[in-house]
Protein backbone atom coordinates (compact mmCIF):
# COMPACT_ATOMS: atom_id res chain seq x y z
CA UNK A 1 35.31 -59.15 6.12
CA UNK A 2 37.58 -62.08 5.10
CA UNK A 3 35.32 -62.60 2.07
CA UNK A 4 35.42 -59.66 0.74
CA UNK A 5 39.60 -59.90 0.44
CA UNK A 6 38.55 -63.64 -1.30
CA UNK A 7 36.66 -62.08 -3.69
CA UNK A 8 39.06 -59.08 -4.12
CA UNK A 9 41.73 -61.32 -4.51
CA UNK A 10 40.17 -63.77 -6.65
CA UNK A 11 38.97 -60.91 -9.20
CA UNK A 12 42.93 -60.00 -9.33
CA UNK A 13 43.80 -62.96 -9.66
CA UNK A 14 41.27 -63.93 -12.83
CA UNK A 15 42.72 -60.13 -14.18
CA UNK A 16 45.69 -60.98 -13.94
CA UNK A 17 45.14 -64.18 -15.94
CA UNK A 18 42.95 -62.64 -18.86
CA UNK A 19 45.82 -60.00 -19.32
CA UNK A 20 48.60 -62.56 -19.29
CA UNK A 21 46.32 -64.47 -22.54
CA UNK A 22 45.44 -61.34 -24.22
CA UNK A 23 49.27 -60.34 -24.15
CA UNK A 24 49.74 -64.57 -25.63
CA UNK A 25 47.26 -63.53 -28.07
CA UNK A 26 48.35 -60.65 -29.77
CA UNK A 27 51.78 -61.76 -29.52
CA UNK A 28 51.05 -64.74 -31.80
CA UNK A 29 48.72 -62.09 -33.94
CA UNK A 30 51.79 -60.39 -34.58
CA UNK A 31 53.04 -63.00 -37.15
CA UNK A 32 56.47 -62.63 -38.37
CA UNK A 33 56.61 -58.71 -37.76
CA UNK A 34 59.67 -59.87 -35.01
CA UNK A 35 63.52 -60.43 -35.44
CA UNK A 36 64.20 -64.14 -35.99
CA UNK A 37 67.20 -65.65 -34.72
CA UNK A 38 68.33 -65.28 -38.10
CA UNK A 39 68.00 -61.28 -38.31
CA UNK A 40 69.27 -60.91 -34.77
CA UNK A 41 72.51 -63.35 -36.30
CA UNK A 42 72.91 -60.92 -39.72
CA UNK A 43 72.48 -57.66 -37.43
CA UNK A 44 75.58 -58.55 -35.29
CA UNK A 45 77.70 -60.01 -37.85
CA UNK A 46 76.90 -56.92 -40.73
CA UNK A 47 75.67 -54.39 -38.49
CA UNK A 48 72.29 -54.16 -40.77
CA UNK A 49 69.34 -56.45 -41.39
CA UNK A 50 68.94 -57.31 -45.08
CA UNK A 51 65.13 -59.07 -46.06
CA UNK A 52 64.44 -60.17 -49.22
CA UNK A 53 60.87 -59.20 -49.03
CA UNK A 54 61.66 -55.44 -49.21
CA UNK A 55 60.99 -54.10 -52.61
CA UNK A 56 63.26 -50.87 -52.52
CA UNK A 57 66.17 -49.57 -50.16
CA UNK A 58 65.26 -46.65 -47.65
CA UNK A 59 66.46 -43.50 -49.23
CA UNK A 60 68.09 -42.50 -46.11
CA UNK A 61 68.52 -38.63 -46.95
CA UNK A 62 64.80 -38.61 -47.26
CA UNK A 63 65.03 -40.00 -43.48
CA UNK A 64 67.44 -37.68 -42.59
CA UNK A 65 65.27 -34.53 -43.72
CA UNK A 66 62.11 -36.19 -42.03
CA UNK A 67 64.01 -36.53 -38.66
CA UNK A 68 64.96 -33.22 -38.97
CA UNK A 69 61.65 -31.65 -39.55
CA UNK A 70 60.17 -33.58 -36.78
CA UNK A 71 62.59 -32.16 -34.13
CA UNK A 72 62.78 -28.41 -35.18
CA UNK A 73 61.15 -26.64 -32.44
CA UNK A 74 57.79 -24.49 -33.48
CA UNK A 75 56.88 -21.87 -31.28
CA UNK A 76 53.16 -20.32 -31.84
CA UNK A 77 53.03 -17.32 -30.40
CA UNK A 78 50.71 -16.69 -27.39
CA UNK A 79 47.42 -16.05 -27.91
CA UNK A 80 46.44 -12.35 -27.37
CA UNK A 81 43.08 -12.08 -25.59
């Protein structure tokens, strides 16, 4: 009976570990997707992140009318049978 929790525990245990270097691996997959220090700096002192990288400002109406089609509620009608 005892070695069957040593095995059970030792199979969590390895789990545990692959999960914990998968995470490490896709983390460091990610590339620079993430907030530098830098960003995190210009975001508190401007309220805004500015990259140079970005070809063209958000045209924040267009966001504004997206949002707002996303959260209008559709109803369908019930089904008749």
């Amino acid at each position: 009976m005892t070695y069957v929790f040593a095995v059970l525990a030792g199979l969590a245990l390895a789990g545990g570990a692959l999960a914990r270097l998968r995470m490490r691996r896709n983390r460091a997959d990610a590339g620079d997707g993430g907030l530098s220090d830098e960003d995190v700096r210009q975001i508190e002192e401007r309220g805004w992140l500015v990259r140079e990288e970005e070809d063209e400002p958000l045209d924040l109406e267009e966001i504004r009318e997206a949002e707002k089609r996303f959260w209008e509620p559709t109803w369908d009608k019930p089904e008749e049978r």
